[in-house]
Protein backbone atom coordinates (compact mmCIF):
# COMPACT_ATOMS: atom_id res chain seq x y z
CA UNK A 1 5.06 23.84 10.52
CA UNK A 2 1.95 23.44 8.76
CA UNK A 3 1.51 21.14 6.00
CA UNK A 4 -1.38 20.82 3.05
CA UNK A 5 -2.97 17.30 2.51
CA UNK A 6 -4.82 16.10 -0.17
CA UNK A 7 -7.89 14.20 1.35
CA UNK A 8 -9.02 11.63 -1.37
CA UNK A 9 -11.82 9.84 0.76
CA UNK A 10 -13.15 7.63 -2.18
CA UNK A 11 -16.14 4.93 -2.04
CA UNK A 12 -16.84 2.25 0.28
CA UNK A 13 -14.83 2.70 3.58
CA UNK A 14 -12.86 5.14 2.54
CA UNK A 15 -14.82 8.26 4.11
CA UNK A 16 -14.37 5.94 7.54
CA UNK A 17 -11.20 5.21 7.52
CA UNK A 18 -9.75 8.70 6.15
CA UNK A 19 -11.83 10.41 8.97
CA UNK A 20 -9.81 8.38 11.24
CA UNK A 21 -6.35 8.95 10.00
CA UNK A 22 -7.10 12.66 10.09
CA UNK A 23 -8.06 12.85 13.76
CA UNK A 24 -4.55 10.58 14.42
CA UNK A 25 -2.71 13.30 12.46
CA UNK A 26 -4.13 16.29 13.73
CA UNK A 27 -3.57 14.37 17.24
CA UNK A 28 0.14 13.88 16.57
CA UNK A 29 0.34 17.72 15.45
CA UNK A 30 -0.88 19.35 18.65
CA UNK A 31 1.57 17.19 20.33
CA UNK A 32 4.66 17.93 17.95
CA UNK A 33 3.22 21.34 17.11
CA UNK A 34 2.64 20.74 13.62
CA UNK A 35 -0.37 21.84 11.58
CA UNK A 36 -2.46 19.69 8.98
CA UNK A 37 -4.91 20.76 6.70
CA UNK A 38 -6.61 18.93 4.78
CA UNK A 39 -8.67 19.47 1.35
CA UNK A 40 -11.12 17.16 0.34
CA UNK A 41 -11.36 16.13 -3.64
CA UNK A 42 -13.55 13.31 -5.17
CA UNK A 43 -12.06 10.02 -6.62
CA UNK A 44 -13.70 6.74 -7.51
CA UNK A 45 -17.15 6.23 -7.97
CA UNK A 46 -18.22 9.07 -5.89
CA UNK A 47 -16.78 10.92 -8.23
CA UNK A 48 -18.33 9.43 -11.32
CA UNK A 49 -21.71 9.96 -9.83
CA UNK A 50 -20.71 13.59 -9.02
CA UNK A 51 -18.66 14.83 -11.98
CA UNK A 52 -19.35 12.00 -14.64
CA UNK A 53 -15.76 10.88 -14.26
CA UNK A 54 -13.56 8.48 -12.10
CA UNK A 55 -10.71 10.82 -12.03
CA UNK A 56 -11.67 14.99 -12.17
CA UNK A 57 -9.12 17.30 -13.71
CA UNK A 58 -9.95 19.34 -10.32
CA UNK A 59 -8.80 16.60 -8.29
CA UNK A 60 -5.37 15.80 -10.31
CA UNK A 61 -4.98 19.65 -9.93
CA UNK A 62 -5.36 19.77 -6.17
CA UNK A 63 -2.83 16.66 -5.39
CA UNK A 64 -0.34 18.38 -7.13
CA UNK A 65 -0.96 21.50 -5.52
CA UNK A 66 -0.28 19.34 -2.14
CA UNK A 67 2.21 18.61 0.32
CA UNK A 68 1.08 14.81 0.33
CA UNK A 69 -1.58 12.83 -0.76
CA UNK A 70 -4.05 10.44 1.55
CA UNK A 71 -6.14 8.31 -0.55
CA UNK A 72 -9.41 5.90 1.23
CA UNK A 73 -10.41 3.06 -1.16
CA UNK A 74 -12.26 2.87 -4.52
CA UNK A 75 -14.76 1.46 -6.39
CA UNK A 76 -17.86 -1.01 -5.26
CA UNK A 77 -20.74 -2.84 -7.11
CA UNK A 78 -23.11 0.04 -8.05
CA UNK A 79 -19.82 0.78 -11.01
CA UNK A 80 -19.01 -2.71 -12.19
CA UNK A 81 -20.98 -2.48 -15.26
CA UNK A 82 -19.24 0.22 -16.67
CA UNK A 83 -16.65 0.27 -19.37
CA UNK A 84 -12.74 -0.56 -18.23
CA UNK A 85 -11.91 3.36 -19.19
CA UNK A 86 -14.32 4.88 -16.68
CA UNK A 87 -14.48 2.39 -13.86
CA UNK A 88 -13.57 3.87 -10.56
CA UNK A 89 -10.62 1.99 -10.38
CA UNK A 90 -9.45 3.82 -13.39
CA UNK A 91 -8.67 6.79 -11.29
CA UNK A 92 -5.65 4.94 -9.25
CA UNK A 93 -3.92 4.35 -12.05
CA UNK A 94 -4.45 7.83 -13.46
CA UNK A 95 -3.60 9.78 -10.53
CA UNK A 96 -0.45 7.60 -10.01
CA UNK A 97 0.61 8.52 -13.17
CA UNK A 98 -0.04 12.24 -12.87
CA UNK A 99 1.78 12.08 -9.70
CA UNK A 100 4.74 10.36 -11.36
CA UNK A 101 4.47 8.06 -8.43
CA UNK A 102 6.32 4.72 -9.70
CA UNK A 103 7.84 3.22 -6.30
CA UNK A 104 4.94 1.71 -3.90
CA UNK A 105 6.45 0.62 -0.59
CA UNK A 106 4.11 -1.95 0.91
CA UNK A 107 5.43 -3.00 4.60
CA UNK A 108 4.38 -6.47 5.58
CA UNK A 109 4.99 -6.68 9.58
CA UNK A 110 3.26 -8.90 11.79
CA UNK A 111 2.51 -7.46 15.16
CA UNK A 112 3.20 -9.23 17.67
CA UNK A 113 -0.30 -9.51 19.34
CA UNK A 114 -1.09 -10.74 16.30
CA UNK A 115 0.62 -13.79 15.55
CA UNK A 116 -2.63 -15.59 16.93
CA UNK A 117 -4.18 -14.17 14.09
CA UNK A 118 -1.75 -14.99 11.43
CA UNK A 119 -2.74 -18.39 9.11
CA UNK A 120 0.92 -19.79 9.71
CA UNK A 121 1.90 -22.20 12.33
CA UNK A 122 2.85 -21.34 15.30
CA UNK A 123 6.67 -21.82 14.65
CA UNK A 124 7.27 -20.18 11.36
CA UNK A 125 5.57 -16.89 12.82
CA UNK A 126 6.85 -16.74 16.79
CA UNK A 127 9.47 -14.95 16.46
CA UNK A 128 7.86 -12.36 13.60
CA UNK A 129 8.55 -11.16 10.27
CA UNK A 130 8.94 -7.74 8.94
CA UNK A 131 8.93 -7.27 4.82
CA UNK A 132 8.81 -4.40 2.77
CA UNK A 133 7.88 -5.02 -1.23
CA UNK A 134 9.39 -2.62 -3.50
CA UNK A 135 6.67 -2.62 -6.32
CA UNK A 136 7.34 -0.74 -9.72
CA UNK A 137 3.79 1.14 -9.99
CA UNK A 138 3.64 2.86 -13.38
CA UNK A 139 4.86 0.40 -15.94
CA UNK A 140 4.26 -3.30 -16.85
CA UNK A 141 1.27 -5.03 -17.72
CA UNK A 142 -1.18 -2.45 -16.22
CA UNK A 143 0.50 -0.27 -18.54
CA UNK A 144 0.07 -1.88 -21.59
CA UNK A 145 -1.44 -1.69 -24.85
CA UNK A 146 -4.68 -4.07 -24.19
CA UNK A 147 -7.83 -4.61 -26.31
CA UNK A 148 -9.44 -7.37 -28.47
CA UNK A 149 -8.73 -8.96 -31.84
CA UNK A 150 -9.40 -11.91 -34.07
CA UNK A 151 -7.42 -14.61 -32.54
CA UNK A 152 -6.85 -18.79 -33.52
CA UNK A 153 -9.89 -19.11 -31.69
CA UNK A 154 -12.03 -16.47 -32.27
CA UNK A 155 -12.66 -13.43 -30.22
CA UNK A 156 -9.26 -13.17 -27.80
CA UNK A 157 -8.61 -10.46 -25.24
CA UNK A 158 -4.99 -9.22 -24.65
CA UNK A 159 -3.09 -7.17 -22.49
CA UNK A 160 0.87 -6.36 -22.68
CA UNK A 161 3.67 -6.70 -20.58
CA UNK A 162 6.85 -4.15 -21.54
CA UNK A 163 9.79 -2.11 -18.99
CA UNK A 164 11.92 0.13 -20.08
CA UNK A 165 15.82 0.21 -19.12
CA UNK A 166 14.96 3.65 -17.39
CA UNK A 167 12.07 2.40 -15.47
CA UNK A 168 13.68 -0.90 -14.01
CA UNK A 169 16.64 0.94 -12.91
CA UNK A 170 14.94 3.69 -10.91
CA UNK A 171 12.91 1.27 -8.98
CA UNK A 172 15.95 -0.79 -8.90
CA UNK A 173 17.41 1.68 -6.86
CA UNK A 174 14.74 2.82 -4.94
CA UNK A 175 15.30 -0.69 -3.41
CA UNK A 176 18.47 -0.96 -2.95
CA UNK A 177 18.43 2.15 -1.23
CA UNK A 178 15.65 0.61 1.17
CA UNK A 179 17.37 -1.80 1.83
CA UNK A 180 20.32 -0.11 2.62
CA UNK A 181 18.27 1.52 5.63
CA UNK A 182 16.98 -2.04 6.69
CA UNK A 183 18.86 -5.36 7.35
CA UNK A 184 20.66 -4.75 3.41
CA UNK A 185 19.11 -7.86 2.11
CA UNK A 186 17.24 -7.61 -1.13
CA UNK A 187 15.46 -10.45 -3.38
CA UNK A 188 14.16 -9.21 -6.66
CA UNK A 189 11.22 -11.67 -8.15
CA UNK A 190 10.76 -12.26 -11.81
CA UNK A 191 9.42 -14.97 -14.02
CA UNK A 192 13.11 -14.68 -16.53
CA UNK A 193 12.82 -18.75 -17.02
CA UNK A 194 9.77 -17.60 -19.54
CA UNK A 195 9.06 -13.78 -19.67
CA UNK A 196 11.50 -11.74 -22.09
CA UNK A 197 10.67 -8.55 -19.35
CA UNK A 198 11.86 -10.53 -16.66
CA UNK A 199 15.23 -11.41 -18.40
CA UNK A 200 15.54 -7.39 -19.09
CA UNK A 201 14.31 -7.13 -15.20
CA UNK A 202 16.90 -9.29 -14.22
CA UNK A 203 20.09 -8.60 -15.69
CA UNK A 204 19.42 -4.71 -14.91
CA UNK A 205 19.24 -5.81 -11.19
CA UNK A 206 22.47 -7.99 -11.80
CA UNK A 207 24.29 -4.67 -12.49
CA UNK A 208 23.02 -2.52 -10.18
CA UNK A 209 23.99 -4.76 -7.47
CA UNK A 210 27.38 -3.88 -8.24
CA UNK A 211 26.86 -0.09 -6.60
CA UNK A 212 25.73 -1.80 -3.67
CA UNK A 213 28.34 -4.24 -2.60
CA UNK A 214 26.81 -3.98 0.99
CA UNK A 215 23.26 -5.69 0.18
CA UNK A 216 23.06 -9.23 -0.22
CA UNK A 217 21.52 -9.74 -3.42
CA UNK A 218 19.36 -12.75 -4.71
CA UNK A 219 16.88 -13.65 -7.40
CA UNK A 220 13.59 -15.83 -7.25
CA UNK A 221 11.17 -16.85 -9.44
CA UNK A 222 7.65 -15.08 -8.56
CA UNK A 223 6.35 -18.88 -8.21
CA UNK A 224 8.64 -19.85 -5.68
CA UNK A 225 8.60 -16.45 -3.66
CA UNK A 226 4.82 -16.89 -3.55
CA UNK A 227 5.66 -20.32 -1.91
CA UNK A 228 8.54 -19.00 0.34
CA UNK A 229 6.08 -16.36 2.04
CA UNK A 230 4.64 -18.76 3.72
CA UNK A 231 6.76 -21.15 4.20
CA UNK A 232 9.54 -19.22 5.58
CA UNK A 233 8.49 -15.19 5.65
CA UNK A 234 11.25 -14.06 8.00
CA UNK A 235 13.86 -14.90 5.26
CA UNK A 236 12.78 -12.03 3.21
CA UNK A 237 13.88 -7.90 4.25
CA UNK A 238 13.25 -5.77 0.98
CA UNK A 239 11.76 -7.59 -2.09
CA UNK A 240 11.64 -6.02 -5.36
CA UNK A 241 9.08 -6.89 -8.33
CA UNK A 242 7.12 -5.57 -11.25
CA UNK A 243 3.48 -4.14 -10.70
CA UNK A 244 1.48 -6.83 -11.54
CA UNK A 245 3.92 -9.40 -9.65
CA UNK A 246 4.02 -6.97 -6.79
CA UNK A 247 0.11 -6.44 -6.38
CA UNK A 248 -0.12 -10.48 -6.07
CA UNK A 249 2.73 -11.08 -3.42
CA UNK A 250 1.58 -7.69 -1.46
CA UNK A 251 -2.08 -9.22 -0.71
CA UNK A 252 -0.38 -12.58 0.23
CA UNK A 253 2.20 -11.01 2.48
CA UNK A 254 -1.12 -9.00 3.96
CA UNK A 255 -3.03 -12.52 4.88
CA UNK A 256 0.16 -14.28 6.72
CA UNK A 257 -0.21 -10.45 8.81
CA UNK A 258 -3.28 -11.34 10.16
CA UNK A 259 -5.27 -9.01 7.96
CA UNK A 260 -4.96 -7.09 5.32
CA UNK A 261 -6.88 -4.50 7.21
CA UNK A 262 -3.04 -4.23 8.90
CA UNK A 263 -0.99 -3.23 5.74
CA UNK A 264 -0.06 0.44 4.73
CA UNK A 265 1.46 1.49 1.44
CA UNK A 266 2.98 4.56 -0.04
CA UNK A 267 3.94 5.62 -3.44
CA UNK A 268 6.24 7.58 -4.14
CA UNK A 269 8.36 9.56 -7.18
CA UNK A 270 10.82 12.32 -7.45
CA UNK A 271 9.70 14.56 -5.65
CA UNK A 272 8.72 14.64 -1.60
CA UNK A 273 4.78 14.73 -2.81
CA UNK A 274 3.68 11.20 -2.11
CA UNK A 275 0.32 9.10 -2.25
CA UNK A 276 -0.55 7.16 1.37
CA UNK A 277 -3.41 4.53 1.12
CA UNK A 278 -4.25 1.05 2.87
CA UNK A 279 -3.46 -1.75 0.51
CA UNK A 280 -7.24 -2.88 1.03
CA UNK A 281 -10.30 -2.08 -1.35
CA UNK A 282 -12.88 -0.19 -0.47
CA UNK A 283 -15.32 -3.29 1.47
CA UNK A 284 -18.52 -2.00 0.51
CA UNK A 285 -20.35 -5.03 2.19
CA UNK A 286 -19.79 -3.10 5.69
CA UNK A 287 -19.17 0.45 4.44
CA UNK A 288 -21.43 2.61 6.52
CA UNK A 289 -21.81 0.43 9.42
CA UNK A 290 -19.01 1.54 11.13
CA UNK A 291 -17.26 -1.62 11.19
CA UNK A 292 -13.84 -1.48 9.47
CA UNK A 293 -10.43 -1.53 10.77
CA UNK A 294 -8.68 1.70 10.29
CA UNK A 295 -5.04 0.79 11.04
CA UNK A 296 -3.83 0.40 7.32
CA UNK A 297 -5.29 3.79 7.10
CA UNK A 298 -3.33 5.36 10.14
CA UNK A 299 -0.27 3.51 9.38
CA UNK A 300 -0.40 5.21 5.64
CA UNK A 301 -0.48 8.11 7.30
CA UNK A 302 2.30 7.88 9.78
CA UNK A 303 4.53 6.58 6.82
CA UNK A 304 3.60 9.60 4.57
CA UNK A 305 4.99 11.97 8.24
CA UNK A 306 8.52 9.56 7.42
CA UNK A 307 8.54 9.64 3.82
CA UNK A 308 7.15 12.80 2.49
CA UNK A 309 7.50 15.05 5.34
CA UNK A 310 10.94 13.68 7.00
CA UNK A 311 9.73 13.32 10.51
CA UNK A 312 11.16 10.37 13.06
CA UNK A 313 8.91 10.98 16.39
CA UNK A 314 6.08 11.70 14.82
CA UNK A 315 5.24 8.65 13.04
CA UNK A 316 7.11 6.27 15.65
CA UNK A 317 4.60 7.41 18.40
CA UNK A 318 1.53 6.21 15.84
CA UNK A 319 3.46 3.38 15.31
CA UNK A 320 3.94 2.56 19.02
CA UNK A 321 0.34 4.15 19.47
CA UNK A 322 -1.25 0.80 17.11
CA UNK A 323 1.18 -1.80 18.97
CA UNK A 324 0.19 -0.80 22.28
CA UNK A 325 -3.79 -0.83 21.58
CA UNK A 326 -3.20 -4.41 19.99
CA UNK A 327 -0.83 -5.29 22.97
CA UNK A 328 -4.34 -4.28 25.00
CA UNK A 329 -6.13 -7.37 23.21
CA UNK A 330 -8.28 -4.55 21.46
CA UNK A 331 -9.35 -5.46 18.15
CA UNK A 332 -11.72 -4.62 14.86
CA UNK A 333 -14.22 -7.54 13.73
CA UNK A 334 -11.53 -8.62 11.28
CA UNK A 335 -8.84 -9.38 13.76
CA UNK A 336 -10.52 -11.59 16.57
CA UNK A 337 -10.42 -14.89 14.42
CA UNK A 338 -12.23 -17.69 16.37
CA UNK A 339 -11.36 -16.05 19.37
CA UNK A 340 -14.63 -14.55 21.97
CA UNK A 341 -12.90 -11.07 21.82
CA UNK A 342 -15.76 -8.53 21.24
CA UNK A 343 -14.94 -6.40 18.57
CA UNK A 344 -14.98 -2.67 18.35
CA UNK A 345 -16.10 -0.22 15.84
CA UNK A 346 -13.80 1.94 13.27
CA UNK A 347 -14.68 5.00 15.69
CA UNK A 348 -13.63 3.05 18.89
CA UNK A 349 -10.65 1.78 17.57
CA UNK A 350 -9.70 5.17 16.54
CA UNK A 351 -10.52 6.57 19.52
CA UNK A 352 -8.41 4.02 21.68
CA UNK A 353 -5.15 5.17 19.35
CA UNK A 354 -5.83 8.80 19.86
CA UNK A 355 -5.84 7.62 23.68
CA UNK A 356 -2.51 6.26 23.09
CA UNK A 357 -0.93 9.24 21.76
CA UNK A 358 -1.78 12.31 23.64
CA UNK A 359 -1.35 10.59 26.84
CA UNK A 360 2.20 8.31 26.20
């Protein structure tokens, strides 16, 4: 079966890491006799220095042309003086959109050679956690009308929060249906003590619950369920949130991991055509030097074979692949902690997976 991938390398590490997630796939293809090709289009900064724009129409044209989508990291430094509307970060939210990718499924496991590495005490972590965060991706706050105006004080800045019936209840049940698959335990997290959205959020949730008497259903406050990750993270299976609420608890659930150099994501829509990137940015402080942990990136990649292509074996031997090279005590410079591990490089780490999978 061969399959078409959109290769969206980006700025920073991305060119690294994507290079690595390739060689995994094309790995896992000769074993399962699968063929991946891959076509490289510019995103980010790269492609503001190359086409004068964060997002090209030539790039939007090619994702959608695609099978699946594999996306590196944007942005860095050399773009941060440029106006909101062109920054490269611009481009995520515009290719997103032309994707009509609104679910973004961001898996929060820690491994477990990696509790060492994890901030939490010993006993709230040794016996593991395994999350998935349902964010909504295309609505919200991100979303909103923004700008300035004449305010009581001056000069104000102001950005707006509003969800539509239609767009709570699809992501709605895009977790409910994940959880159904999981443990069927779902907590959705609003603010609805203050934010009118959240009340809408909430009582939408209320009634879906009712089509899925099997899931144990429960509400916190995004306040609290910041607190509750790390006080108690194996309480949570599925949690479901709004985009801006989602991106904070996300990069939270990636530190109690170890790393966030461990966490995956997907985004997904309607159709089987789905967007695979590491939750990380693009670390331009060791971009080039060969340094960065690639995992996200190959875990992205293994849950765009489940997700968007339907495969079981495939992605479950790069899962097993990563756990048995950690298992090994190998690690990138962001996993060793205060330990006297020596770190390897992006390439070695890479290489050690491959190892993993062609000869398991």
């Amino acid at each position: 079966m061969k399959y078409h991938i959109a290769l969206l390398k980006g700025d920073g590490i991305g060119p690294e890491i994507t290079e690595s997630a390739a060689a995994v796939l094309n790995a896992v293809g000769e074993r399962y006799a699968h063929e991946f090709c891959f076509t490289p289009y510019l995103i980010g900064g790269c492609a503001i220095d190359a086409a004068g724009e964060p997002l090209p129409e030539e790039t939007v044209k090619g994702c959608l042309a695609s099978d699946s989508v594999l996306l590196g990291a944007v942005g860095g430094p050399k773009w941060d003086d440029l106006p909101g509307s062109r920054r490269p970060e611009k481009a995520l939210l515009g290719i997103r959109s032309a994707l009509g990718l609104y679910t973004n499924l961001r898996p929060a496991k820690l491994f477990p050679a990696l509790r060492g590495a994890s901030p939490l005490r010993e006993e709230i972590v040794s016996s593991g956690f395994d999350i998935l965060i349902v964010r909504e991706l295309t609505g919200g706050i991100y979303f909103g009308e923004r700008g300035y105006r004449t305010g009581k004080y001056g000069e104000e800045a102001f950005d707006t929060e509003a969800y539509s019936v239609t767009e709570i209840e699809r992501i709605g049940h895009a977790a409910f249906r994940a959880a159904m698959q999981r443990n069927k335990r779902l907590v959705s997290v609003d603010k609805a003590n203050v934010l009118e959205t959240s009340r809408l959020w909430r009582s939408i949730m209320h009634r879906l619950s009712e089509a899925y008497p099997e899931v144990q259903y429960s509400d916190l406050f995004v306040d609290n369920a910041a607190m509750q990750l790390v006080r108690n993270p194996k309480q949570f299976d599925v949690i479901v949130t709004s985009n801006m609420f989602g991106d904070i608890l996300s990069d939270e659930a990636s530190q109690i991991t170890g790393s966030i150099g461990m966490l995956a994501s997907a985004s997904l829509g309607d159709s089987k055509c789905g967007m695979y990137e590491p939750i990380h940015g693009s670390a331009p402080d060791i971009a080039g030097k060969n340094l960065a942990n690639p995992i996200a990136m190959v875990l992205s990649a293994a849950m765009m074979l489940r997700y968007s292509f339907g495969m079981t074996a495939e992605p479950d031997c790069i899962e097993q692949a990563v756990d048995r090279v950690l298992e090994r005590g190998i690690r990138t410079a962001d996993l060793i902690g205060n330990t006297e591990i020596r770190p390897v490089s992006c390439t070695e780490m890479t290489a050690q997976i491959l190892s993993e999978i062609t000869s398991s």
